[in-house]
Each structure stands twice: as C-alpha cells, then as structure tokens.
C-alpha atoms as a PDB file:
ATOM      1  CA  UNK A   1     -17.238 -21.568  44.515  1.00  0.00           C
ATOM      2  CA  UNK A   2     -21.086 -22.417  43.140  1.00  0.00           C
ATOM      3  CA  UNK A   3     -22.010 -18.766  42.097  1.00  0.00           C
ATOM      4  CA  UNK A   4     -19.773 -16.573  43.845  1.00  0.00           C
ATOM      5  CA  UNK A   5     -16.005 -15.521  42.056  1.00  0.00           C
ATOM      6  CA  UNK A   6     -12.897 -14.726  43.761  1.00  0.00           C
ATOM      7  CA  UNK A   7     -10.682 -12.584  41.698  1.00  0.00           C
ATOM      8  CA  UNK A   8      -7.243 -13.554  42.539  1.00  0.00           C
ATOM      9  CA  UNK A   9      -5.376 -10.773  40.530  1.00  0.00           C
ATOM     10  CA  UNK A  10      -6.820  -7.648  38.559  1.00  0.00           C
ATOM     11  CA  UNK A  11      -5.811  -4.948  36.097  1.00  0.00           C
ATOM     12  CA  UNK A  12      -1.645  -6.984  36.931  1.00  0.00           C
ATOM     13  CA  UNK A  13       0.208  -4.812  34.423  1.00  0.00           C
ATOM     14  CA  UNK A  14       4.120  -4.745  34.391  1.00  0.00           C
ATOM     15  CA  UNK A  15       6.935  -5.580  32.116  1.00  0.00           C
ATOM     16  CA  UNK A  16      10.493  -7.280  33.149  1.00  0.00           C
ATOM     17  CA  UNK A  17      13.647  -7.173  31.232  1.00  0.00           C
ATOM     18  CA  UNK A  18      15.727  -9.324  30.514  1.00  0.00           C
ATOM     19  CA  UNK A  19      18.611  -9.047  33.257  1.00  0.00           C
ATOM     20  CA  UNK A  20      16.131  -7.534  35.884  1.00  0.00           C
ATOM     21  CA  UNK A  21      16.438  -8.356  39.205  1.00  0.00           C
ATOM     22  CA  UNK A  22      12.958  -8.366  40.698  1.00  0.00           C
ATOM     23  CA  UNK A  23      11.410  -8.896  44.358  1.00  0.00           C
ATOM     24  CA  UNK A  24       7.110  -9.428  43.875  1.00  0.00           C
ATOM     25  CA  UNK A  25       6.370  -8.664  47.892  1.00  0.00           C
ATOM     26  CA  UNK A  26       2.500  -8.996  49.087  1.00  0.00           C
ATOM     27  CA  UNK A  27       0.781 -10.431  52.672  1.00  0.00           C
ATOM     28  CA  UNK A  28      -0.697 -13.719  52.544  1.00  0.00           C
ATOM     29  CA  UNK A  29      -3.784 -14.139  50.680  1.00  0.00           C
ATOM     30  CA  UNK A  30      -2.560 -10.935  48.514  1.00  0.00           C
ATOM     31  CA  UNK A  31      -2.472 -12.498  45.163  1.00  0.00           C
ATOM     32  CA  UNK A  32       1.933 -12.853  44.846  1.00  0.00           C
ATOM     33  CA  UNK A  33       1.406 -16.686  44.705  1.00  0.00           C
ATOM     34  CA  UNK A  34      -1.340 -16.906  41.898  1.00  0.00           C
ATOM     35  CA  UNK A  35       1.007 -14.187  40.398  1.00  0.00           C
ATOM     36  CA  UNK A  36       3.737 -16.448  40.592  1.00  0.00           C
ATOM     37  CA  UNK A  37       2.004 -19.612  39.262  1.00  0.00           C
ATOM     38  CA  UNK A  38       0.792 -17.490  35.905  1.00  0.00           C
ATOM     39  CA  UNK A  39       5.336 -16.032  35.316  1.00  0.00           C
ATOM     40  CA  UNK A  40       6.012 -19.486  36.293  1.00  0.00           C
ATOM     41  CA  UNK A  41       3.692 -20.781  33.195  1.00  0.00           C
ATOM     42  CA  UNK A  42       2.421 -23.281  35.744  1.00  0.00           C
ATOM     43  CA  UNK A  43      -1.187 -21.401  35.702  1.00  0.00           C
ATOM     44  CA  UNK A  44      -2.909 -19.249  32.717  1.00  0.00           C
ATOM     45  CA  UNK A  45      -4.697 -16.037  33.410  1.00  0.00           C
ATOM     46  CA  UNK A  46      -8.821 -15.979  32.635  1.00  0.00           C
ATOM     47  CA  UNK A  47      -8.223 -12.715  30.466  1.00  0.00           C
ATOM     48  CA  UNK A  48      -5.451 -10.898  29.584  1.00  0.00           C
ATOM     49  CA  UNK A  49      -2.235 -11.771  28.679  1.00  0.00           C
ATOM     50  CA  UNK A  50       1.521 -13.349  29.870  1.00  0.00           C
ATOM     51  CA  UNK A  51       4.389 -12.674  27.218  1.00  0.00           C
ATOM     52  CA  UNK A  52       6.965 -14.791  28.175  1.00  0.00           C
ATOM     53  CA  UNK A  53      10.083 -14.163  25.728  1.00  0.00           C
ATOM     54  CA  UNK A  54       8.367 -12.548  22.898  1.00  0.00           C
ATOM     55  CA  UNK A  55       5.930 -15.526  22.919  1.00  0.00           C
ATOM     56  CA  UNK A  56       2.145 -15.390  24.692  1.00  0.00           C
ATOM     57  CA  UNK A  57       1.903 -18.327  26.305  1.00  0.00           C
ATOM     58  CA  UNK A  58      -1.694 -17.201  28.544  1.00  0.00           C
ATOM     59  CA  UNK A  59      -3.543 -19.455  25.741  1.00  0.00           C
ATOM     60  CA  UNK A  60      -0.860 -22.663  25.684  1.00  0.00           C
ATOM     61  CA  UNK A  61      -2.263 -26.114  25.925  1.00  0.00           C
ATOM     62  CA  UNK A  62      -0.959 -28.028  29.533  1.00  0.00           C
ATOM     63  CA  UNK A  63       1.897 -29.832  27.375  1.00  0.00           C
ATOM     64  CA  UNK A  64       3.230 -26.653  25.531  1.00  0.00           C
ATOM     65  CA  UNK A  65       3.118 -24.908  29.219  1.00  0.00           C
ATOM     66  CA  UNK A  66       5.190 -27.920  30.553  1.00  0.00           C
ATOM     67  CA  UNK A  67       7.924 -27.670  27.213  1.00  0.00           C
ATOM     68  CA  UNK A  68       7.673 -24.015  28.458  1.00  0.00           C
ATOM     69  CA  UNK A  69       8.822 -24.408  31.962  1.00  0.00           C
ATOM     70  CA  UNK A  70      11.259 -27.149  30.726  1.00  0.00           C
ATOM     71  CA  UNK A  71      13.130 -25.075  28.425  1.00  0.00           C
ATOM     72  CA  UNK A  72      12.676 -21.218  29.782  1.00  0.00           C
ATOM     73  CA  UNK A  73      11.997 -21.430  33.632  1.00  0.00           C
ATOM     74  CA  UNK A  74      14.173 -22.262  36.349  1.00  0.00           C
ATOM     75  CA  UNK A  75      12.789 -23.038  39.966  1.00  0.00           C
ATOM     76  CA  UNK A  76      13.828 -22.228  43.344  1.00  0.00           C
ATOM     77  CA  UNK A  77      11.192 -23.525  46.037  1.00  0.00           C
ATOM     78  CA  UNK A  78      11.200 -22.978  49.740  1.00  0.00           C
ATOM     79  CA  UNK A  79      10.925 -26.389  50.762  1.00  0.00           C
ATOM     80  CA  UNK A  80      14.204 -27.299  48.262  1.00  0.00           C
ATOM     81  CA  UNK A  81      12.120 -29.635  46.392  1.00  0.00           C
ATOM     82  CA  UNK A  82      14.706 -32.243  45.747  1.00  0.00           C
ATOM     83  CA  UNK A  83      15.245 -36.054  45.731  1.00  0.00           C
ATOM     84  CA  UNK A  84      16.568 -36.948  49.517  1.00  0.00           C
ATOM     85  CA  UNK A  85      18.433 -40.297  48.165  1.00  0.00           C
ATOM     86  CA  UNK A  86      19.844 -38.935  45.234  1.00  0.00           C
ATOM     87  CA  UNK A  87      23.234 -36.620  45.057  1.00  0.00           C
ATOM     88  CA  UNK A  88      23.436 -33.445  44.891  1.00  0.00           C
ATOM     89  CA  UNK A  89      24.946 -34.329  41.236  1.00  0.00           C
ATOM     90  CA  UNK A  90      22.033 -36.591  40.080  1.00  0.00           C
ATOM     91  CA  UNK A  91      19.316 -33.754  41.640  1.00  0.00           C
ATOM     92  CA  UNK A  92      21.354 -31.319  38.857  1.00  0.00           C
ATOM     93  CA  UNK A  93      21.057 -33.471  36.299  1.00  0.00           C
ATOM     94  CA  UNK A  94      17.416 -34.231  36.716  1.00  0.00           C
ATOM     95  CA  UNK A  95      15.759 -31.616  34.982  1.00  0.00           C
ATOM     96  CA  UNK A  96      18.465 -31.560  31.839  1.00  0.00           C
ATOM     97  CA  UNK A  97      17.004 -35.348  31.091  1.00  0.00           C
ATOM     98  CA  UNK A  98      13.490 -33.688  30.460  1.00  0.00           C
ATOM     99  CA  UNK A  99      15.163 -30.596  28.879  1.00  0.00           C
ATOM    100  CA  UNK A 100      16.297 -32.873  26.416  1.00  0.00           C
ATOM    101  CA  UNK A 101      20.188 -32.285  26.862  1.00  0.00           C
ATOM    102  CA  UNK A 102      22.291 -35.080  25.846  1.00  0.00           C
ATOM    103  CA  UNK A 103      23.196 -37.508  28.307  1.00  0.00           C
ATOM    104  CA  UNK A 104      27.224 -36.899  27.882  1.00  0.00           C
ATOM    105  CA  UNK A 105      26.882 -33.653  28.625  1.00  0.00           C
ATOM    106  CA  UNK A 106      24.394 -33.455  31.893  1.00  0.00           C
ATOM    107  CA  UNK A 107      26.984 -34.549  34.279  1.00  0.00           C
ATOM    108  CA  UNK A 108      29.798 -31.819  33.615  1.00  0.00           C
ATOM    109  CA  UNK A 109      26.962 -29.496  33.196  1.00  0.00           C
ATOM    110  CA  UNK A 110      25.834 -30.841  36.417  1.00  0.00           C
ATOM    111  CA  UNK A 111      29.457 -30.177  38.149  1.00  0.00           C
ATOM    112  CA  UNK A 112      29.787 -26.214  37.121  1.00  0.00           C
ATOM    113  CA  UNK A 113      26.499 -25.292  38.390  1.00  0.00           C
ATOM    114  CA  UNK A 114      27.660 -26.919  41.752  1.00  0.00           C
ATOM    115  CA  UNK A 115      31.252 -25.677  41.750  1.00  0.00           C
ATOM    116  CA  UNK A 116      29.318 -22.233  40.639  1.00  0.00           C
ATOM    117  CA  UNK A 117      27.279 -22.207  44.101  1.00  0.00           C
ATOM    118  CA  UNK A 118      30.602 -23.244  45.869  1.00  0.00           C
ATOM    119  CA  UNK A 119      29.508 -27.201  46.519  1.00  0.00           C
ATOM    120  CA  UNK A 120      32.041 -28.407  44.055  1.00  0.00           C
ATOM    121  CA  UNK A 121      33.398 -30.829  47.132  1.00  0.00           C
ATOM    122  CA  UNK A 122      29.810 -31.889  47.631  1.00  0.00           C
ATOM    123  CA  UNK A 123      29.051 -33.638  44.708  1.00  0.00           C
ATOM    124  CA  UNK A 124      28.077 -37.027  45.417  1.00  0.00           C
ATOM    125  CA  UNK A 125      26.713 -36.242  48.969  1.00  0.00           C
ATOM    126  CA  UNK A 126      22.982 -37.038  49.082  1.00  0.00           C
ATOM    127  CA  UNK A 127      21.396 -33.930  49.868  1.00  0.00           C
ATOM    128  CA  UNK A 128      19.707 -35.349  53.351  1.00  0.00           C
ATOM    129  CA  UNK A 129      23.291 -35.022  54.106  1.00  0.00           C
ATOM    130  CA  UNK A 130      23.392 -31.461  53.401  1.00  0.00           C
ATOM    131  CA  UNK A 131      22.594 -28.383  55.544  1.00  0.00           C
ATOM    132  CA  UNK A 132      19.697 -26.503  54.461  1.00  0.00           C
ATOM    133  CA  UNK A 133      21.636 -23.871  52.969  1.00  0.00           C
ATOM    134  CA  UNK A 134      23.765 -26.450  51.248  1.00  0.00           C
ATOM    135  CA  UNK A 135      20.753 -27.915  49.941  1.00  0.00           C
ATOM    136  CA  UNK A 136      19.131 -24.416  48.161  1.00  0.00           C
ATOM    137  CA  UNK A 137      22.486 -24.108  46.529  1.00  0.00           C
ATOM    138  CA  UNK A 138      21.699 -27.270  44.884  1.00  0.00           C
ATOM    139  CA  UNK A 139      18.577 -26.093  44.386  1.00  0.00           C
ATOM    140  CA  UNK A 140      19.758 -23.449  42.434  1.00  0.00           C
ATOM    141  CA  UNK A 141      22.192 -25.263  40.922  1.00  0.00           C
ATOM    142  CA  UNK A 142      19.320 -27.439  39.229  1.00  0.00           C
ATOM    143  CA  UNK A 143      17.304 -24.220  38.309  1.00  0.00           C
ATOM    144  CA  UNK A 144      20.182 -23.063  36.243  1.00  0.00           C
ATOM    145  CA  UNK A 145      20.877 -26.708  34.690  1.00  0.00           C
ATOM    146  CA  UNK A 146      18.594 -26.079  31.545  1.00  0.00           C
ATOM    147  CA  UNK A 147      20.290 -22.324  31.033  1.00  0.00           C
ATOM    148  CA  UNK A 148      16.767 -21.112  31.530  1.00  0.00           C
ATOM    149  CA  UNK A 149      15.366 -17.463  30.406  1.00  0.00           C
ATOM    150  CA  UNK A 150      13.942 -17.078  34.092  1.00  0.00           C
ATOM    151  CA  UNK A 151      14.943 -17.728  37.588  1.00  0.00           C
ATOM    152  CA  UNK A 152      11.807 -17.467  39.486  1.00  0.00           C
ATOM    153  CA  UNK A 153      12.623 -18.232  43.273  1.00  0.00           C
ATOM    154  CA  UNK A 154       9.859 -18.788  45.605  1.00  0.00           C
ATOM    155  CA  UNK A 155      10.510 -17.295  49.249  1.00  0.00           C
ATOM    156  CA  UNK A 156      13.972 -18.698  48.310  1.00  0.00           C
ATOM    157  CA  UNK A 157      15.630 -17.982  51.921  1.00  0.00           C
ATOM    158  CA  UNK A 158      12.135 -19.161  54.028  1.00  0.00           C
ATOM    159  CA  UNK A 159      12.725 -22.131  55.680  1.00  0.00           C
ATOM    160  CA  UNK A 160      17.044 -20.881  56.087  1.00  0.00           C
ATOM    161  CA  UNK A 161      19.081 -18.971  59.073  1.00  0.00           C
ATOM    162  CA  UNK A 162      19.663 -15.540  58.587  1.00  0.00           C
ATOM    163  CA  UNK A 163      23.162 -16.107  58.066  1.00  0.00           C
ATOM    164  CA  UNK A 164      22.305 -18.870  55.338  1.00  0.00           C
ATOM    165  CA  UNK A 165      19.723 -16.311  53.770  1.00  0.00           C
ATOM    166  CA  UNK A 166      22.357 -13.980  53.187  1.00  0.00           C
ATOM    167  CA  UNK A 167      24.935 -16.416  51.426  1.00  0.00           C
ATOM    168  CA  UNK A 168      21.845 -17.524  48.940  1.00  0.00           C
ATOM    169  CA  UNK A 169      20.983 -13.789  47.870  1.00  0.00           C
ATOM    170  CA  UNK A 170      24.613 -13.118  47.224  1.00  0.00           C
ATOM    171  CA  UNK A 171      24.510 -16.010  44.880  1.00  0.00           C
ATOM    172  CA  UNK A 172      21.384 -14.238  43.184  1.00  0.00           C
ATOM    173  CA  UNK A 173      23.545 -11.415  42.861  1.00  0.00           C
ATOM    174  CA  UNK A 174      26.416 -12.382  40.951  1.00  0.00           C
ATOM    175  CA  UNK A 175      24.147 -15.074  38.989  1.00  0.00           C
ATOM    176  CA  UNK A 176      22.148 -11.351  38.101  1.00  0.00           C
ATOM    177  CA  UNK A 177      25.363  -9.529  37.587  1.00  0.00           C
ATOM    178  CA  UNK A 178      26.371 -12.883  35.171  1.00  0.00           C
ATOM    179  CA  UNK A 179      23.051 -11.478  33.063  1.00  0.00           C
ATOM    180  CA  UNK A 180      20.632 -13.998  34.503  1.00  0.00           C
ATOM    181  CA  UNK A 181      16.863 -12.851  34.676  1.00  0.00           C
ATOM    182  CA  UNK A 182      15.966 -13.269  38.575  1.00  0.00           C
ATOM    183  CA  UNK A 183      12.139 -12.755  39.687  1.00  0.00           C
ATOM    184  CA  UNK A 184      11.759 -13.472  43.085  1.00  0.00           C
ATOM    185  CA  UNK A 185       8.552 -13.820  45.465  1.00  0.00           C
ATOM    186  CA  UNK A 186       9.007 -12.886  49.432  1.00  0.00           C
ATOM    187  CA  UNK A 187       7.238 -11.536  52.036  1.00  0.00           C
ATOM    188  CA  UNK A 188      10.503 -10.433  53.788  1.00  0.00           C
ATOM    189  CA  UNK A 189      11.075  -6.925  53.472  1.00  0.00           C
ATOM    190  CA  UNK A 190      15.142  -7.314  54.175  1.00  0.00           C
ATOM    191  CA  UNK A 191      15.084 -10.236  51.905  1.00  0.00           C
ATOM    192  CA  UNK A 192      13.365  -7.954  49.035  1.00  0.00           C
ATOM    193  CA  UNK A 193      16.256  -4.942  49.460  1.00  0.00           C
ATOM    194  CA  UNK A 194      18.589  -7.512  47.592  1.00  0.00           C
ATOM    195  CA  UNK A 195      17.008  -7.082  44.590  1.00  0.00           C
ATOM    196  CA  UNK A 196      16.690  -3.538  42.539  1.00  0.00           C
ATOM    197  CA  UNK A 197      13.082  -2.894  41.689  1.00  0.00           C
ATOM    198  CA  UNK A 198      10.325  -4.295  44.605  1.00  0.00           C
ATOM    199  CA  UNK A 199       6.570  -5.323  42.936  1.00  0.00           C
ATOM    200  CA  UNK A 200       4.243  -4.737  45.687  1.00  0.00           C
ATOM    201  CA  UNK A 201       0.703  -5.979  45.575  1.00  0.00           C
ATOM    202  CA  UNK A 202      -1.960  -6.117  47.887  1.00  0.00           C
ATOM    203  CA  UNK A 203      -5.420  -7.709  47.405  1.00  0.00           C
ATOM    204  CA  UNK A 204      -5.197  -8.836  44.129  1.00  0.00           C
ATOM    205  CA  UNK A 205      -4.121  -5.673  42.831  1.00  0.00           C
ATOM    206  CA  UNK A 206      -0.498  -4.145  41.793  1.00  0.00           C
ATOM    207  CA  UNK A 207       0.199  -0.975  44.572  1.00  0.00           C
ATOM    208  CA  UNK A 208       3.317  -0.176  43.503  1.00  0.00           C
ATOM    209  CA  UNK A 209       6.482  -0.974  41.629  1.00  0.00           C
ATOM    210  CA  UNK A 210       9.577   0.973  42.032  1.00  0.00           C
ATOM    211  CA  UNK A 211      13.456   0.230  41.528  1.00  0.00           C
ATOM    212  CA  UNK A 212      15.431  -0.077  44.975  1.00  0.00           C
ATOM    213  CA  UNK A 213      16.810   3.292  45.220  1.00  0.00           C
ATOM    214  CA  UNK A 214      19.121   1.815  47.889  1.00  0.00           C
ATOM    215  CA  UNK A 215      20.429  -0.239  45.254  1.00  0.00           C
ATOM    216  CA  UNK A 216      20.928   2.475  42.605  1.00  0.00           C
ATOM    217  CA  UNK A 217      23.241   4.607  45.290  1.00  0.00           C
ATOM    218  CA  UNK A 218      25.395   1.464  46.305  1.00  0.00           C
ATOM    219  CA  UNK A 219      26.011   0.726  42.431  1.00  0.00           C
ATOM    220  CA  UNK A 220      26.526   4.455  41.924  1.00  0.00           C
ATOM    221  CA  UNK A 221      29.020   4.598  44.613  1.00  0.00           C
ATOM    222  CA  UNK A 222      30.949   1.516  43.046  1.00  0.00           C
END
C-alpha cells in the first residue's frame, strides 16, 4: 500500500510427496491462505519458486495457471462452492467440460465419484436439497472429477457439524489410502490430527513441520 510492503510469506520452504497427507495450520492473518492461493496455482510468489509436478509454474502466464488448476488441482472450499439449481450429477460434471474430457464419458465419471462419497442415491437431487455434509461430498466428488495430482481442501469441515466433519475426513482418508495427494488448510487443531504430517506457520513464516506421530502409532498398531 503506496510505499509500505507487507510480506505475506517468507523464507516458505517444504516439499510434499506424492501420496502425502498434509494439514497447513496457522491463526488468521498468519499467511496459510496466501500459502494456499500460491499450491493452488491461483497466485504466483514475488521470488522464489512453486514446483508443482516436476514443472515450476511460479513464472506461468494467468492462462497456463488456469490449464494448471484445470488439469492438476482439485478444490474443496468451505462454502461448497457449487451451482444451487443444478444436480449433484451436473455440479460433477462441471469441471470435466473445462478439463476437456469427452462428453460420453463425464456423466459415468460423474456417477463413481458420487457413489465413491456414498451419494450414489443422490444423483439428480439439486444440491439446495442436500444437507451440508451431503453437499461437501459433492464437493469432493467434483474435485476428484478431472483425476487431479492435488486435492487441496480449504477448511474443508468449517461451515459442517462435528459429526458431519468427521464423515468428510474419513473420506480424505481412504481417498489418501487410494494414493490421492491431499493438502489441506485448517485452523482446527482436531481437524488437523486426521492428517499425518501438520505445516504450522505463524506470521508469514514456516514454525514447524512434523509428521503426526499419533498417526504413525495407530498405523503401526494396524
């Protein structure tokens, strides 16, 4: 603002595998939603770097960034983020029109992502006829509809019950056990404990990143 500079994020470093399952935790104003904006290709970083899948996309013009989130990214919002009017089935299929899938395939696509969140009896409900929960299934339904590299979920359980919270992290689960790539941004620390390695940052700045050691004694236990 005129002459003065707010540095959002600095000296960021960390890498994510593929098949992580990642929580990015920070207070308000900490930096986790700029963070989220540069993994999610929808912002590029001033300096530095973003290697997304072997390719750097922190120098992409704004219509390789938007073939980027297209083909690689898939998006679960807080707010749902989805077409009121429109099916759970057409909300699916949505994002495979841009993705470039062909149109004979996007509706049975459209049905095993649903029957794969358990709505397979919901499918031509419009989703202001769905529960909340009901509708962030669809909402991750559509975030796996273009196979993407990514799942980046953003305070995924926010606006849901405690009981609905629950039922959408065990989805992340087995979609992470499946070998999906999950990154997701909370401020909840019970919400976080799902995942096995917690991001932490605080004023712009990366405090600490550690794998759930919770996690790593219930898996040893199994």
């Amino acid at each position: 603002m005129g002459d003065s500079q707010t540095v959002a994020l600095s000296d960021v470093s960390f890498d994510i595998a593929k098949g992580e399952f990642v929580a990015i935790m920070g207070p308000s104003g900490s930096g986790k939603s700029t963070l989220m904006h540069m993994l999610g290709a929808l912002d590029t970083p001033t300096s530095g770097k973003y290697v997304l899948d072997g390719q750097d996309v922190s120098k992409l013009t704004d219509d390789e960034l938007a073939e980027i989130r297209n083909k690689k990214i898939g998006f679960v919002f807080q707010a749902f983020n989805l077409l009121p009017r429109r099916s759970a089935l057409k909300n699916v299929m949505l994002p495979m029109i841009y993705a470039n899938i062909p149109k004979n395939q996007r509706e049975n696509l459209a049905k095993k992502y649903l029957e794969m969140v358990g709505l397979g009896n919901r499918l031509n409900h419009t989703t202001n006829q769905l529960s909340g929960g009901q509708q962030q299934r669809v909402a991750i339904a559509r975030a796996l509809a273009i196979n993407p590299t990514i799942i980046l979920a953003d305070e995924p359980t926010g606006n849901l019950a405690s009981a609905q919270g629950e039922e959408i992290m065990d989805i992340f689960k087995d979609l992470n056990e499946e070998g999906h790539t999950i990154i997701m941004i909370t401020h909840e620390p019970d919400i976080a404990e799902h995942a096995k390695r917690i991001i932490m940052v605080k004023d712009g700045k990366l405090i600490s990143d550690k794998k759930n050691k919770q996690k790593e004694r219930s898996k040893s236990k199994n």
